[in-house]
PDB file of N, CA and C in Angstrom:
ATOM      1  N   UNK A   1     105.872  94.658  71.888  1.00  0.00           N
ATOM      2  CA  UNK A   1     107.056  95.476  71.851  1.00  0.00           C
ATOM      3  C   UNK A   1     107.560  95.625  70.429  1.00  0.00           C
ATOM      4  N   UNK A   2     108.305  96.924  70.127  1.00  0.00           N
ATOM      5  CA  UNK A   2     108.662  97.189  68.811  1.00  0.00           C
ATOM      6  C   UNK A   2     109.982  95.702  68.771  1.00  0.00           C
ATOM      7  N   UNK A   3     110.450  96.202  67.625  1.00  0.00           N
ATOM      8  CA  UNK A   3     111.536  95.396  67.318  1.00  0.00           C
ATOM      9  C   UNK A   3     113.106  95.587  67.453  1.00  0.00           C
ATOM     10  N   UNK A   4     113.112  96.862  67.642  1.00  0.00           N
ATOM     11  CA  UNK A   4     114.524  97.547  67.975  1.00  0.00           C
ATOM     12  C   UNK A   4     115.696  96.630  69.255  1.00  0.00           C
ATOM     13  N   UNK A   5     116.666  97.123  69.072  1.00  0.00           N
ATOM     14  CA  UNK A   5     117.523  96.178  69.679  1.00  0.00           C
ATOM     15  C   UNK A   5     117.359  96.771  71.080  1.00  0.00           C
ATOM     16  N   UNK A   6     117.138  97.814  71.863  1.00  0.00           N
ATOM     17  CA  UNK A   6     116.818  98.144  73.246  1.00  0.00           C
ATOM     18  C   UNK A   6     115.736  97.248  73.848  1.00  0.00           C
ATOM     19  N   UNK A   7     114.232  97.189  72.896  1.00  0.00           N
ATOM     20  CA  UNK A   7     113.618  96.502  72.969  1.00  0.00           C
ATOM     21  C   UNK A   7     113.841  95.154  73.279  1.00  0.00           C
ATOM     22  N   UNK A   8     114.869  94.016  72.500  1.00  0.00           N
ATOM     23  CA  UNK A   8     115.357  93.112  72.720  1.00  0.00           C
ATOM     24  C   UNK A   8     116.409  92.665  73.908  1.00  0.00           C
ATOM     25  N   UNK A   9     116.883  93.903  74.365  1.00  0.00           N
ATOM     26  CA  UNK A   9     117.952  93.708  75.339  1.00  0.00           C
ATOM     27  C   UNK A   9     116.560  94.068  76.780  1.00  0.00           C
ATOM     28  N   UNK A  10     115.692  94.536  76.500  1.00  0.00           N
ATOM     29  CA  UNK A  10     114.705  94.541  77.763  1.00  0.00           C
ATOM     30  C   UNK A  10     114.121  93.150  77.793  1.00  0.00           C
ATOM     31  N   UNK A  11     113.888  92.681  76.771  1.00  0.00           N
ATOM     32  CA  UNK A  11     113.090  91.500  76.941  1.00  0.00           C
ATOM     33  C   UNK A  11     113.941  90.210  77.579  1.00  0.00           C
ATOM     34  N   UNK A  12     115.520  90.326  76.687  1.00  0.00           N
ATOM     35  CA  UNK A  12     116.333  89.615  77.524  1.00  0.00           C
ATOM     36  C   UNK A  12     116.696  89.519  78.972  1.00  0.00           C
ATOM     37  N   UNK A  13     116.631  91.169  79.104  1.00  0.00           N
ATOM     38  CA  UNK A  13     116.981  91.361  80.813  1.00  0.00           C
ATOM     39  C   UNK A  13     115.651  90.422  81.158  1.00  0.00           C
ATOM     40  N   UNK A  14     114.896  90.309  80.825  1.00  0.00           N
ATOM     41  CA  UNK A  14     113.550  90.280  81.925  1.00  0.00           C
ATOM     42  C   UNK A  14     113.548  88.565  81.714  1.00  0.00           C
ATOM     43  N   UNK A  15     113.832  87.949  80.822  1.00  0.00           N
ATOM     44  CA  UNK A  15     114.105  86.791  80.592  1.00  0.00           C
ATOM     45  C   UNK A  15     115.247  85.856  81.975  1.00  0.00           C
ATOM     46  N   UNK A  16     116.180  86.772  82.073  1.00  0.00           N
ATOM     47  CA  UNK A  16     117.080  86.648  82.719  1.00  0.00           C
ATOM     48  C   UNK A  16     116.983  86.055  84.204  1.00  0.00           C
ATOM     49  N   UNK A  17     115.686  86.911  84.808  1.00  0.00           N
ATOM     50  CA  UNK A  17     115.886  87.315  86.146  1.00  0.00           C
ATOM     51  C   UNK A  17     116.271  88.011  86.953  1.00  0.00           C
ATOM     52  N   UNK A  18     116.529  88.488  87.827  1.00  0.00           N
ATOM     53  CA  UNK A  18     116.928  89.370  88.934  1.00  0.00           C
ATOM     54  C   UNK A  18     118.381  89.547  88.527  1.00  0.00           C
ATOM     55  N   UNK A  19     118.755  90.710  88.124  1.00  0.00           N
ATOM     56  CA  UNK A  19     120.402  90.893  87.682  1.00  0.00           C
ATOM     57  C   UNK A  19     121.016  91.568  89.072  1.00  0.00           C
ATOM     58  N   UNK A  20     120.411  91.954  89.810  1.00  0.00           N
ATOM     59  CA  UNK A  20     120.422  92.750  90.750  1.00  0.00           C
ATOM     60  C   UNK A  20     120.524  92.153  92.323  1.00  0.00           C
ATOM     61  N   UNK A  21     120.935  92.586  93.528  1.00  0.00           N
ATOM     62  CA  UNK A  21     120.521  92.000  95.243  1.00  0.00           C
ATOM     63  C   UNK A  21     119.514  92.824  95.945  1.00  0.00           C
ATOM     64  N   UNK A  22     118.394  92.663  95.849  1.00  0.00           N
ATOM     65  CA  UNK A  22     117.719  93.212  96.549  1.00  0.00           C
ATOM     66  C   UNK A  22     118.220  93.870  98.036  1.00  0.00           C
ATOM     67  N   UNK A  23     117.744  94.849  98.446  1.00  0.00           N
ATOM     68  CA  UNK A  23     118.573  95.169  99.717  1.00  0.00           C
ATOM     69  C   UNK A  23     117.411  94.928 100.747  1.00  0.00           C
ATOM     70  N   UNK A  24     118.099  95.282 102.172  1.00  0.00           N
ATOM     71  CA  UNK A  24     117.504  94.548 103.545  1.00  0.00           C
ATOM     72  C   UNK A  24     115.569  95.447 103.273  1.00  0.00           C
ATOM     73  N   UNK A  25     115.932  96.657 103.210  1.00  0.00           N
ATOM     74  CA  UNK A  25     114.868  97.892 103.360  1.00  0.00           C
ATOM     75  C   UNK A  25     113.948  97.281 101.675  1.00  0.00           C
ATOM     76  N   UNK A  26     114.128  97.082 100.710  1.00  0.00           N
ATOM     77  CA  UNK A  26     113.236  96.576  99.565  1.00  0.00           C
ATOM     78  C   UNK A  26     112.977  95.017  99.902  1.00  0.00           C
ATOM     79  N   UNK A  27     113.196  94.504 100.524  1.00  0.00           N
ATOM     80  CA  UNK A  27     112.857  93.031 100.704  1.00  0.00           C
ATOM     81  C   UNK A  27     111.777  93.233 102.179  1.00  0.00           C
ATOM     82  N   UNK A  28     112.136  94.074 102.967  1.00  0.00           N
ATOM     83  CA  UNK A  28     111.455  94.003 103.428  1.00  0.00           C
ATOM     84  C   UNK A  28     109.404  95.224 103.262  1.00  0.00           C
ATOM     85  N   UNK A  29     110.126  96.292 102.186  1.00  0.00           N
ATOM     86  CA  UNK A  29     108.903  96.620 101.574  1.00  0.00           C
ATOM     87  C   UNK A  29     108.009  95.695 100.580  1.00  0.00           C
ATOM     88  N   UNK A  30     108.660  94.836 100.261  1.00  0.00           N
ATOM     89  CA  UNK A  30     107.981  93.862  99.403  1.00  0.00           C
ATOM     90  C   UNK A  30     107.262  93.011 100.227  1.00  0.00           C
ATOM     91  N   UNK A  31     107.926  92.516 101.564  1.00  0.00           N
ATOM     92  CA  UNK A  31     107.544  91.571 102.593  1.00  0.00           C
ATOM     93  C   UNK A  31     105.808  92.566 103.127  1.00  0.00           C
ATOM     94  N   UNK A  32     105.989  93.656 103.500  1.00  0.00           N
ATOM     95  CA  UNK A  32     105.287  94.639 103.979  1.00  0.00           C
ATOM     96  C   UNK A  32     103.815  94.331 102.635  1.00  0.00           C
ATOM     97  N   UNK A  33     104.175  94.928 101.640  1.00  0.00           N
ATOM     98  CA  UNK A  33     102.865  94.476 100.719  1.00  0.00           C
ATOM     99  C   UNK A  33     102.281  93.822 100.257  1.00  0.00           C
ATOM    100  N   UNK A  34     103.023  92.276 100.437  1.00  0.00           N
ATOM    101  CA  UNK A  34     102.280  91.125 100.496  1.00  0.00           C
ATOM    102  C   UNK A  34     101.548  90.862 101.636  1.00  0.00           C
ATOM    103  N   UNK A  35     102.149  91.515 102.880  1.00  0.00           N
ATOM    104  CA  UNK A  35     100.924  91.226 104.074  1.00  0.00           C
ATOM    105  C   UNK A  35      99.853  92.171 103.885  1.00  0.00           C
ATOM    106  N   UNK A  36      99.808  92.869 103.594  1.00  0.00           N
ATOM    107  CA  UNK A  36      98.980  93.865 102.990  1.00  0.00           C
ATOM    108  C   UNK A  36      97.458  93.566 101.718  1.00  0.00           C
ATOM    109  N   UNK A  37      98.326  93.040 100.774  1.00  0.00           N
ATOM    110  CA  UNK A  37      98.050  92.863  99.896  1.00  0.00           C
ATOM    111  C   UNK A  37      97.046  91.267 100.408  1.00  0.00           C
ATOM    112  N   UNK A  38      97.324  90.158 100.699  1.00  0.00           N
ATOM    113  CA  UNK A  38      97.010  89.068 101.764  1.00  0.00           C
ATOM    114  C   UNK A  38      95.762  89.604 102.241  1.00  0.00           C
ATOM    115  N   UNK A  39      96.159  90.628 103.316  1.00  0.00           N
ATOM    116  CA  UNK A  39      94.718  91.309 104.526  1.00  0.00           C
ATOM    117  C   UNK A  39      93.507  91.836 103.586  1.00  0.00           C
ATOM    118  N   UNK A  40      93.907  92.541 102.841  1.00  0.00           N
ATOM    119  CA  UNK A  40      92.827  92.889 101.766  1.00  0.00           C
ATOM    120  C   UNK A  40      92.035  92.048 101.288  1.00  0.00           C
ATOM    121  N   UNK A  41      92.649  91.246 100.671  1.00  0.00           N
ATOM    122  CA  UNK A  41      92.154  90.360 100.024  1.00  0.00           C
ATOM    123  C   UNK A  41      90.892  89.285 100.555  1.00  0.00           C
ATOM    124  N   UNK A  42      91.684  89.088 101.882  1.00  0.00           N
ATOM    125  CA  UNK A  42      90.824  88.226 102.523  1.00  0.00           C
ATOM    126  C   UNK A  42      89.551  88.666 103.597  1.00  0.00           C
ATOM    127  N   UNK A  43      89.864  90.463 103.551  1.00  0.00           N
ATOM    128  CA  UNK A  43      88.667  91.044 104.143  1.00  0.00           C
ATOM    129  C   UNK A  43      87.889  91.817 103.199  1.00  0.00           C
ATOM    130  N   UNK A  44      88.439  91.906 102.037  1.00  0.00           N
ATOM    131  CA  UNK A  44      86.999  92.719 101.375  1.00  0.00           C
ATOM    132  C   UNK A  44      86.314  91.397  99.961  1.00  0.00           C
ATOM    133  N   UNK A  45      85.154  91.874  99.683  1.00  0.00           N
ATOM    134  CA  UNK A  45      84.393  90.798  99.316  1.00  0.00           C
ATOM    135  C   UNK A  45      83.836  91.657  98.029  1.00  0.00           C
ATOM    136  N   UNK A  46      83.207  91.183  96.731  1.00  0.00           N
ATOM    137  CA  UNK A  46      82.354  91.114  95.496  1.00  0.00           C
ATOM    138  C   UNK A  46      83.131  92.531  95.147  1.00  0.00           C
ATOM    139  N   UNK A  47      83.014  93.436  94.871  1.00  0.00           N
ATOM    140  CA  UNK A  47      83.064  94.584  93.744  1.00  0.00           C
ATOM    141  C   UNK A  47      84.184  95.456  94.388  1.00  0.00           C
ATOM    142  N   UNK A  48      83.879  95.418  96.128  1.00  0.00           N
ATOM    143  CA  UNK A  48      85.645  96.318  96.092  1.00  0.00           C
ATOM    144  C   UNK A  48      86.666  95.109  96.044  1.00  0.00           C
ATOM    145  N   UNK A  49      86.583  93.929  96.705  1.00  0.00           N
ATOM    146  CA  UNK A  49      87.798  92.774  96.061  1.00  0.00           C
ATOM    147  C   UNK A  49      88.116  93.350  94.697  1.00  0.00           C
ATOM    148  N   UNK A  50      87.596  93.271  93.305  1.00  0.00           N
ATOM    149  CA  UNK A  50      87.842  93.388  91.909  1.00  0.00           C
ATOM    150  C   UNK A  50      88.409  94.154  92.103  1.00  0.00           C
ATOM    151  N   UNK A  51      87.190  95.543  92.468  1.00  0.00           N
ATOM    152  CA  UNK A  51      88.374  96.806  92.595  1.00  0.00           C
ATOM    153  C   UNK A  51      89.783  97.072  92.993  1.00  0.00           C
ATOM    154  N   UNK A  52      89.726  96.113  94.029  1.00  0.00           N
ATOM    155  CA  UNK A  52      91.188  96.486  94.490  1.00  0.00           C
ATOM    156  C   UNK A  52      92.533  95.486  93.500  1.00  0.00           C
ATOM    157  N   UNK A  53      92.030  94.808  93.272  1.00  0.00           N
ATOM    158  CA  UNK A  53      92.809  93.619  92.644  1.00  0.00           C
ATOM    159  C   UNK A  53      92.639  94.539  91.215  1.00  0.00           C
ATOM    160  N   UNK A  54      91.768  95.295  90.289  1.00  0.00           N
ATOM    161  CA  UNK A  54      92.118  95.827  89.009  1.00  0.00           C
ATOM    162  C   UNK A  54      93.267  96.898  89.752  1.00  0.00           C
ATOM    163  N   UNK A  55      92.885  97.650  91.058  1.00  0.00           N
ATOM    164  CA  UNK A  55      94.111  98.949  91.318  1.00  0.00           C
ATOM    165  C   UNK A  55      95.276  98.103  91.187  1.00  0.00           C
ATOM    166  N   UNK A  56      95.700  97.341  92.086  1.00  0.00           N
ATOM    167  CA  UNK A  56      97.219  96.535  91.985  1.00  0.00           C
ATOM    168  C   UNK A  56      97.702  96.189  90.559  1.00  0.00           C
ATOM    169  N   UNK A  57      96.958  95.655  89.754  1.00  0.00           N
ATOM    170  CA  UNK A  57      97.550  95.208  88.368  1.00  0.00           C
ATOM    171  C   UNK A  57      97.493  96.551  87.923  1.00  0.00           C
ATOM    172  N   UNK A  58      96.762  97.256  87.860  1.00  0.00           N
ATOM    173  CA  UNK A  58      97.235  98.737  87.178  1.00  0.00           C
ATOM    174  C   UNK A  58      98.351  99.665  87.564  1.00  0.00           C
ATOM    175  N   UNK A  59      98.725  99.205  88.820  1.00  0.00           N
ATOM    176  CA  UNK A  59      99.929 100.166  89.596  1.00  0.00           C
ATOM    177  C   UNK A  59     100.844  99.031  89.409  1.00  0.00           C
ATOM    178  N   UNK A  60     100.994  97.348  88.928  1.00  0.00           N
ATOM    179  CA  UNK A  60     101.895  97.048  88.675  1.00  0.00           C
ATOM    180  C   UNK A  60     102.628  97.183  87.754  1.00  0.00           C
ATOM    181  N   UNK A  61     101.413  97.507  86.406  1.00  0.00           N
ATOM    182  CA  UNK A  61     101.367  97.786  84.921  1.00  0.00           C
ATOM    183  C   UNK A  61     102.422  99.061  84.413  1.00  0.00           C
ATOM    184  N   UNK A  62     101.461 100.117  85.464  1.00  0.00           N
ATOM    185  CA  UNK A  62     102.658 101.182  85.789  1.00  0.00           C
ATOM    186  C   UNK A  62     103.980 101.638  85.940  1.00  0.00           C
ATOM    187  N   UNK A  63     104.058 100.421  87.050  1.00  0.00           N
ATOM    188  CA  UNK A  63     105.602 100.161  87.396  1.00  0.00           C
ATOM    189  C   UNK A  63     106.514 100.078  86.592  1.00  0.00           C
ATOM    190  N   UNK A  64     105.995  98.427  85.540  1.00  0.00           N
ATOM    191  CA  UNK A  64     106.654  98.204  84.841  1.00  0.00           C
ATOM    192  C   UNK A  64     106.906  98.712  83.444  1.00  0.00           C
ATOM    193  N   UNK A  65     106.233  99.803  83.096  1.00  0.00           N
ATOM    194  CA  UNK A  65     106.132 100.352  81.919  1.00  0.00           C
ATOM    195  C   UNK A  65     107.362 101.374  82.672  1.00  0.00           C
ATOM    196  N   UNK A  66     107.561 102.042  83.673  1.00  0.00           N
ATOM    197  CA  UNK A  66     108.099 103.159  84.216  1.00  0.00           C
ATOM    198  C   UNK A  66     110.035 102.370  84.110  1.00  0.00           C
ATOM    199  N   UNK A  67     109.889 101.512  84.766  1.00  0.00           N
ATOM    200  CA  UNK A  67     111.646 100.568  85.031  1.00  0.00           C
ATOM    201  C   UNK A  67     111.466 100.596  83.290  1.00  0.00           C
ATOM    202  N   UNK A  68     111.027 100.246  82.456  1.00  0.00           N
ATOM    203  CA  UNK A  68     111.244  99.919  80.982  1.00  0.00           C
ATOM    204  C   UNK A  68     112.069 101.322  80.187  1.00  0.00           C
ATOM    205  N   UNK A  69     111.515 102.153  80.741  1.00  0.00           N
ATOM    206  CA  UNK A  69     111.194 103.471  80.136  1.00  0.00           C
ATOM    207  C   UNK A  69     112.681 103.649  80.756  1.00  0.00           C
ATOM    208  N   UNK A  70     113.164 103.418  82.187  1.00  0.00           N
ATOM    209  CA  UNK A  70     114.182 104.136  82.705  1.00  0.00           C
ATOM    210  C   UNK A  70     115.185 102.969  82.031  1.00  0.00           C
ATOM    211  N   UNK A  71     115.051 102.460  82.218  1.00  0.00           N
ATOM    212  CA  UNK A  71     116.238 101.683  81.434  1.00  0.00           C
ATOM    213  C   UNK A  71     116.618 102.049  80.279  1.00  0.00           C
ATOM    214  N   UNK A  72     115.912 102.044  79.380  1.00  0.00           N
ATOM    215  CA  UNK A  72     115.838 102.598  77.714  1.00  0.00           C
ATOM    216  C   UNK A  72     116.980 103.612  77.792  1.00  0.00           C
ATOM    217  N   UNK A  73     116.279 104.599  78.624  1.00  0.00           N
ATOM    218  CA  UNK A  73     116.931 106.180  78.914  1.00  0.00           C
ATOM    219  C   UNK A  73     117.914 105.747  79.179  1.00  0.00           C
ATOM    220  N   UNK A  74     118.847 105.070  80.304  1.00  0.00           N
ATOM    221  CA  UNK A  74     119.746 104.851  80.931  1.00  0.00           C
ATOM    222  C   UNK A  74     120.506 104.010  79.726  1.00  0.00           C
ATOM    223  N   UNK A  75     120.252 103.068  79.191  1.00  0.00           N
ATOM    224  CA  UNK A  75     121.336 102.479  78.045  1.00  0.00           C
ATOM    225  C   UNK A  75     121.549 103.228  76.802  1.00  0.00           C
ATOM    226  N   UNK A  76     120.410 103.714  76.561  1.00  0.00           N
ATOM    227  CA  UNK A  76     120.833 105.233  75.920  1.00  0.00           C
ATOM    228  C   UNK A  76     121.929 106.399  75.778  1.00  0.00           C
ATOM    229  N   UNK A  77     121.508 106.728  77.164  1.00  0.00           N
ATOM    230  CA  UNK A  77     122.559 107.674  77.724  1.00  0.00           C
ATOM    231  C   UNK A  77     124.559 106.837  77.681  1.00  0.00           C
ATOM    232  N   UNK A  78     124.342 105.498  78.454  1.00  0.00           N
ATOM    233  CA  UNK A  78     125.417 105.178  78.575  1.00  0.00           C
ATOM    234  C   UNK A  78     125.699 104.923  77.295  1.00  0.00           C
ATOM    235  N   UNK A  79     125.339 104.764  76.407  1.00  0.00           N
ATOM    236  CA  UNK A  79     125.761 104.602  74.719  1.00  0.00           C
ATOM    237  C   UNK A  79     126.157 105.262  74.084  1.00  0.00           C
ATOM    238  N   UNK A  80     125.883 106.228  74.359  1.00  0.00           N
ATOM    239  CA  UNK A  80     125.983 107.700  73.676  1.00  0.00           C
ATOM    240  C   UNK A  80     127.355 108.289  74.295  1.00  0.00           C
ATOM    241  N   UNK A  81     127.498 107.766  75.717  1.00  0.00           N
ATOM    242  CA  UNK A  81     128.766 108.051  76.495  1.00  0.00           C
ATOM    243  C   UNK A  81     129.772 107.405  75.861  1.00  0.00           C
ATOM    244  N   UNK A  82     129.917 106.167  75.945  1.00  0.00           N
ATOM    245  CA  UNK A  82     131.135 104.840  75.095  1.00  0.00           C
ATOM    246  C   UNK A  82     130.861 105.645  74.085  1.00  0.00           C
ATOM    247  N   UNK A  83     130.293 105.647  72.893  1.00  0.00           N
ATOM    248  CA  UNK A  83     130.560 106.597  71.432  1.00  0.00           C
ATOM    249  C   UNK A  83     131.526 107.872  71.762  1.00  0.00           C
ATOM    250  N   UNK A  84     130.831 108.588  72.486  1.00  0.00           N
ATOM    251  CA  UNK A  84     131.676 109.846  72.778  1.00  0.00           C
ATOM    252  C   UNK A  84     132.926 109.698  73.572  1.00  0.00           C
ATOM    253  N   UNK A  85     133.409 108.495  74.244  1.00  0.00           N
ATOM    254  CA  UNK A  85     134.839 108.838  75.242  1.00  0.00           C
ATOM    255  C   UNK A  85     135.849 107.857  74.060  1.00  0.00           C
ATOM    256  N   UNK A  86     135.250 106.668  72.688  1.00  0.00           N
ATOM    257  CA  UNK A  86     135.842 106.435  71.833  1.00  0.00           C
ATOM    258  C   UNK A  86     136.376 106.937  70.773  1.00  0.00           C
ATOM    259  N   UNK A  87     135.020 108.579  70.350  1.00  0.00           N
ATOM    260  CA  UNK A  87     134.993 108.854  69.258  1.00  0.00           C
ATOM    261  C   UNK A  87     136.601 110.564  69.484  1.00  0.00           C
ATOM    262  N   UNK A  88     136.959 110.792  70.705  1.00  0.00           N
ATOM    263  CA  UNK A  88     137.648 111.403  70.941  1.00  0.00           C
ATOM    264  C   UNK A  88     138.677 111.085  70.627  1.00  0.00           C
TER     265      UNK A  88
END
């Protein structure tokens, strides 16, 4: 990661932990893809196992590059807001 202070306030968030309550419907999609994720695992064997296990880390990779990105934007934006409702 660069060095910029957004940068640092992501790394902190993530340092942090869960700032957030998961709700009933995301706890239970998470619950949902670990059984999932589990069944796979334990029924496929040599080259689609890998395969499937490189897809998941690449769609997790994804993920988390995507929440990084929206955050950025989002403390951004709200920054730019506080400047502008002070600078009035």
């Amino acid at each position: 990661m660069k060095n910029s202070v957004i940068d640092k306030i992501c790394c902190w968030a993530s340092e942090e932990g869960e700032c957030f309550k998961r709700t009933e419907e995301h706890e239970k999609l998470l619950d949902d893809v670990d059984k999932l994720y589990t069944k796979f695992c334990s029924e496929l064997k040599g080259k689609e196992l890998e395969n499937f296990k490189k897809m998941c880390e690449c769609f997790d990779g994804m993920i988390a590059e995507e929440s990084e990105q929206f955050f950025k934007m989002g403390f951004k934006l709200g920054l730019r807001l506080a400047v502008e409702c002070f600078s009035v």
